[in-house]
C-alpha atoms as a PDB file:
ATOM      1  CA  UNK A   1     184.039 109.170 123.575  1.00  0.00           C
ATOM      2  CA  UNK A   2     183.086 112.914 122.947  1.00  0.00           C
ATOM      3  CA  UNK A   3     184.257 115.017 119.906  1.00  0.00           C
ATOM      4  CA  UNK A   4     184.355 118.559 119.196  1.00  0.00           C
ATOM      5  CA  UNK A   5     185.426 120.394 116.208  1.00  0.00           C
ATOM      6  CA  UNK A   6     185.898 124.007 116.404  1.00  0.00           C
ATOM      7  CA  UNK A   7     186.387 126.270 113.641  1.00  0.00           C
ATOM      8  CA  UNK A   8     187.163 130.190 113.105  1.00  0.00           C
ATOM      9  CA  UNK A   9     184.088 131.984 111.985  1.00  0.00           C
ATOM     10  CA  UNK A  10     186.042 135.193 110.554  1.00  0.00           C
ATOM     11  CA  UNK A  11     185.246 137.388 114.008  1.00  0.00           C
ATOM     12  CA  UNK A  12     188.611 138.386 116.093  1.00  0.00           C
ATOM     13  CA  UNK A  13     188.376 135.335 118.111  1.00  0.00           C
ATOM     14  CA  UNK A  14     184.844 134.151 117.234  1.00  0.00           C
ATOM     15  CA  UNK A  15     185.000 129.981 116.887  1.00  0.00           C
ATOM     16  CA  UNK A  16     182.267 128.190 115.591  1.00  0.00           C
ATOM     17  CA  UNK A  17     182.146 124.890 117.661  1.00  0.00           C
ATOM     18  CA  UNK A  18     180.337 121.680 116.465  1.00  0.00           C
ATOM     19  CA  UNK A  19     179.321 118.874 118.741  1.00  0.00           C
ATOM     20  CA  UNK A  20     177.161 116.548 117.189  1.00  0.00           C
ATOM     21  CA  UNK A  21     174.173 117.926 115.931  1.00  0.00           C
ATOM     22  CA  UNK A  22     174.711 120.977 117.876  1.00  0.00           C
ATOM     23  CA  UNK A  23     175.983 124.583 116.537  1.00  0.00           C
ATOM     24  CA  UNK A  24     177.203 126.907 119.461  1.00  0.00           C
ATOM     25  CA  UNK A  25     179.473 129.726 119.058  1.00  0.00           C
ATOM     26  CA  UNK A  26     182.617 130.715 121.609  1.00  0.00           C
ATOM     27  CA  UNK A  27     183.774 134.150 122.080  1.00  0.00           C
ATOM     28  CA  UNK A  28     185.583 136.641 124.031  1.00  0.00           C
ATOM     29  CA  UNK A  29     184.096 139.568 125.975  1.00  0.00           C
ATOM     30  CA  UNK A  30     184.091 142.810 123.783  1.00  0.00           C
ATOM     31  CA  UNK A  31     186.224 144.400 126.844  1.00  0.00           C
ATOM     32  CA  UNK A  32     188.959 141.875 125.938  1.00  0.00           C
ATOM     33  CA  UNK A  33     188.570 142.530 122.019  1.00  0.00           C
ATOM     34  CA  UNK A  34     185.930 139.826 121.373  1.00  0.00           C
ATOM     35  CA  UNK A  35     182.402 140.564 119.926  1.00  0.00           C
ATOM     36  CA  UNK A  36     180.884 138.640 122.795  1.00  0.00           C
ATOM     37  CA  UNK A  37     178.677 136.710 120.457  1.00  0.00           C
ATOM     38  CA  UNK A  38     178.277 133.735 122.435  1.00  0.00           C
ATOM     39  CA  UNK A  39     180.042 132.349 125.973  1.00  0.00           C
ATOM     40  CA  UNK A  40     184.232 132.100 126.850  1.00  0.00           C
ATOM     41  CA  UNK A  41     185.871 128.413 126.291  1.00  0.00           C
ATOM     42  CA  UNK A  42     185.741 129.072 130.111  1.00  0.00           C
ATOM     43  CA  UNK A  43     182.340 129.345 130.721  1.00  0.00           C
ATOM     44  CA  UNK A  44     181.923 126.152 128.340  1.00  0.00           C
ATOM     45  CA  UNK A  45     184.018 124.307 130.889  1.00  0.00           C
ATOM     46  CA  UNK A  46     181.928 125.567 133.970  1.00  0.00           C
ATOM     47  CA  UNK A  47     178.609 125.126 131.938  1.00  0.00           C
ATOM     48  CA  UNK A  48     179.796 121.367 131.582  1.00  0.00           C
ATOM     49  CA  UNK A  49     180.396 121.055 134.921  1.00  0.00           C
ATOM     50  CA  UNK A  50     177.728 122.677 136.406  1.00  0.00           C
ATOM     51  CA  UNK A  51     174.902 120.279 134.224  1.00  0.00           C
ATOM     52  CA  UNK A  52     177.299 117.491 134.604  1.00  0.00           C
ATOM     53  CA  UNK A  53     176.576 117.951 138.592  1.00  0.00           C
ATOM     54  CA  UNK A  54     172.961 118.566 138.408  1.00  0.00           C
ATOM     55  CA  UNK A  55     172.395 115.597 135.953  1.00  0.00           C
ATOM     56  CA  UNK A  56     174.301 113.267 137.933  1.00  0.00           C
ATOM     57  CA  UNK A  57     172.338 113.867 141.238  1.00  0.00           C
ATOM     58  CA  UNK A  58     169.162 113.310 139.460  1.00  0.00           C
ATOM     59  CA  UNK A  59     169.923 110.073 138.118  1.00  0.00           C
ATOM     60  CA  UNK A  60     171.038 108.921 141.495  1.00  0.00           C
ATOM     61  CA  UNK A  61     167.976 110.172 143.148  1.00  0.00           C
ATOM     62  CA  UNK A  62     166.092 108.369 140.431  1.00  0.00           C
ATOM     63  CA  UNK A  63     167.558 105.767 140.842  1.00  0.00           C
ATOM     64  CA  UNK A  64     167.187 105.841 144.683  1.00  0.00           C
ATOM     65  CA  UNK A  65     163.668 107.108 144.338  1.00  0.00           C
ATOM     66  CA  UNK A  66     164.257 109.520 146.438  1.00  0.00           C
ATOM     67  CA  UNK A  67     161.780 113.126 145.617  1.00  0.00           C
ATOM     68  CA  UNK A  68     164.091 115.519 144.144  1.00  0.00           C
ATOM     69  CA  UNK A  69     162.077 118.009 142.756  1.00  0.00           C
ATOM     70  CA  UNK A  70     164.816 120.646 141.854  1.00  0.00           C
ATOM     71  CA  UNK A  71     168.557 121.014 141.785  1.00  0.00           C
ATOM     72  CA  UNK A  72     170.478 124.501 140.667  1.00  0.00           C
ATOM     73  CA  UNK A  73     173.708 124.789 140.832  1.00  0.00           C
ATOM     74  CA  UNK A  74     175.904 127.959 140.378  1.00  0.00           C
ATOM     75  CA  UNK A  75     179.456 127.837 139.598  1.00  0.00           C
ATOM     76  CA  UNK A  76     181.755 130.109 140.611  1.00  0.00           C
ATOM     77  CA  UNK A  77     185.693 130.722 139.313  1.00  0.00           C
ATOM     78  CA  UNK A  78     187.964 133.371 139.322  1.00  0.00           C
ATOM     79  CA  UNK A  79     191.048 132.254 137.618  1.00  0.00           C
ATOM     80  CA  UNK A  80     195.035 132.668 139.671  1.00  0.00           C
ATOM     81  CA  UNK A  81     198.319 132.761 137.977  1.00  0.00           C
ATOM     82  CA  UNK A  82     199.980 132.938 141.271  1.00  0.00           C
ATOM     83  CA  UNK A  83     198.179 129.865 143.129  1.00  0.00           C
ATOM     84  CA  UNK A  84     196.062 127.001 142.338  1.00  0.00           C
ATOM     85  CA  UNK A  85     192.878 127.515 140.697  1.00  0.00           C
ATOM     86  CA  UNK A  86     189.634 127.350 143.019  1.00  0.00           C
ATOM     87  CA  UNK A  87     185.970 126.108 141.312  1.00  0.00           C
ATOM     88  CA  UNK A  88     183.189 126.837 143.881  1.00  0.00           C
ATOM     89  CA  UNK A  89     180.041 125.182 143.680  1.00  0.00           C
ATOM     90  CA  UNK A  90     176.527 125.953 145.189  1.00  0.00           C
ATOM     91  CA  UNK A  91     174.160 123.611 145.045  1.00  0.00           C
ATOM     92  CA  UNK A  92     170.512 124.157 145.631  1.00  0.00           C
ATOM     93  CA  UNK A  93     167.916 120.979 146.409  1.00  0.00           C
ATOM     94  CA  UNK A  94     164.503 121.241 146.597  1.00  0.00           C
ATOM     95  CA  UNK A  95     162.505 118.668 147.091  1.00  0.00           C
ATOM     96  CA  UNK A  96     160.696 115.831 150.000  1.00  0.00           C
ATOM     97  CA  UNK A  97     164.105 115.293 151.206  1.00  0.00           C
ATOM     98  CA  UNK A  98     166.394 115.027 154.635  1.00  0.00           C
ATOM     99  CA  UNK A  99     169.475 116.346 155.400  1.00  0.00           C
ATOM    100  CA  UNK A 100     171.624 113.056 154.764  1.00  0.00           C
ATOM    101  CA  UNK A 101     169.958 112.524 151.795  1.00  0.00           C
ATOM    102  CA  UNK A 102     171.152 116.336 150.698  1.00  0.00           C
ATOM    103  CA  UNK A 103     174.477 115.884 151.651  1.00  0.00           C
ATOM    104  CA  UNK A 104     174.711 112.573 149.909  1.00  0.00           C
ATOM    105  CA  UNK A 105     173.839 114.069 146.809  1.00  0.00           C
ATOM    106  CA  UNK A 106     176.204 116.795 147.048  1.00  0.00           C
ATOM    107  CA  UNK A 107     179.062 114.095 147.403  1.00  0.00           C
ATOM    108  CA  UNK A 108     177.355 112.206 144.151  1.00  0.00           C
ATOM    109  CA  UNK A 109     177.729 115.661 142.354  1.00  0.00           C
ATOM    110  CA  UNK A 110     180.990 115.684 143.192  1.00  0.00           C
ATOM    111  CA  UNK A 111     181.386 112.330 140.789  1.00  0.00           C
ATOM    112  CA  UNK A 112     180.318 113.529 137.991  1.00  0.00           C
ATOM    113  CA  UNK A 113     182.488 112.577 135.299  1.00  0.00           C
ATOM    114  CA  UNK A 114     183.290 116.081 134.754  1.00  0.00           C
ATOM    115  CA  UNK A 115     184.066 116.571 138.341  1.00  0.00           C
ATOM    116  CA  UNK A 116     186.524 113.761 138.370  1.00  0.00           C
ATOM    117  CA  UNK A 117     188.186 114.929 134.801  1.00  0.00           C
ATOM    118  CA  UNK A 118     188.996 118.382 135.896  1.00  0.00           C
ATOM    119  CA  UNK A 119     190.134 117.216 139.407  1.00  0.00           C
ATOM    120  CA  UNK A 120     192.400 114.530 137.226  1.00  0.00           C
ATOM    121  CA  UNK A 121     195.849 114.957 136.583  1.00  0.00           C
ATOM    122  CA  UNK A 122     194.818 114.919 132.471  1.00  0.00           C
ATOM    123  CA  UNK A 123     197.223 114.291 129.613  1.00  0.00           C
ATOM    124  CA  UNK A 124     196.539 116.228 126.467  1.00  0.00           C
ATOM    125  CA  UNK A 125     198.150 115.767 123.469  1.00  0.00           C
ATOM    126  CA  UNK A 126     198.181 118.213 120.253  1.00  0.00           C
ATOM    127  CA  UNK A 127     199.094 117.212 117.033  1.00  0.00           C
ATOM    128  CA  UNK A 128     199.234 119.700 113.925  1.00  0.00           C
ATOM    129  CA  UNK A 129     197.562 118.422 110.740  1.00  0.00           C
ATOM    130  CA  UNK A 130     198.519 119.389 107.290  1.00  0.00           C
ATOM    131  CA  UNK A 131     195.498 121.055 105.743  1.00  0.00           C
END
């Protein structure tokens, strides 16, 4: 289970944003009115993914024992209100490795849980709370 508390920090859209012991901040671009004091909620979600990925296929290639020596990956979204929004994903693996091997840790990537929970059909439910 994963929480996150977010908070308004008194900038236009600023949001101070609390997961466990860590402090990040979100904003918006100044070109959109923001003071672009830290990443979009947007680029949180693509950060997430991205890491997800890349820490996924090293466990599995630990696991396997398999020489991974690097893995990048680079996410790339531009969002559509007309169609279906499209993620697209680079990966880049270095390391004593064959082809199969490569492609079978692309298709563990694309397990990560984060991978599977933005794929998902996902139910979310807000509540307002008296303060």
């Amino acid at each position: 289970m994963a929480t996150v508390n977010v908070s308004s920090n008194g900038d236009r859209y600023g949001q101070d944003v609390q997961i466990r012991n860590f402090k990040l901040i979100a904003d918006e671009p100044e070109s959109i009115g923001g003071n672009d004091k830290g990443p979009t909620p947007m680029e949180y979600v693509l950060a997430g993914l991205a890491s997800c990925k890349a820490i996924t296929i090293r466990m599995y290639a630990e696991r396997k024992k398999w020489l991974l020596e690097k893995v990048d990956v680079q996410i790339d979204y531009q969002g559509s209100k007309d169609k279906k929004s499209v993620v697209r994903a680079e990966l880049t693996i270095e390391g004593d490795l064959d082809t199969a091997q490569k492609e079978r840790l692309r298709e563990i990537g694309d397990r990560c849980p984060v991978h599977r929970f933005l794929s998902e059909q996902v139910t979310i439910e807000t509540t307002l709370v008296e303060s």
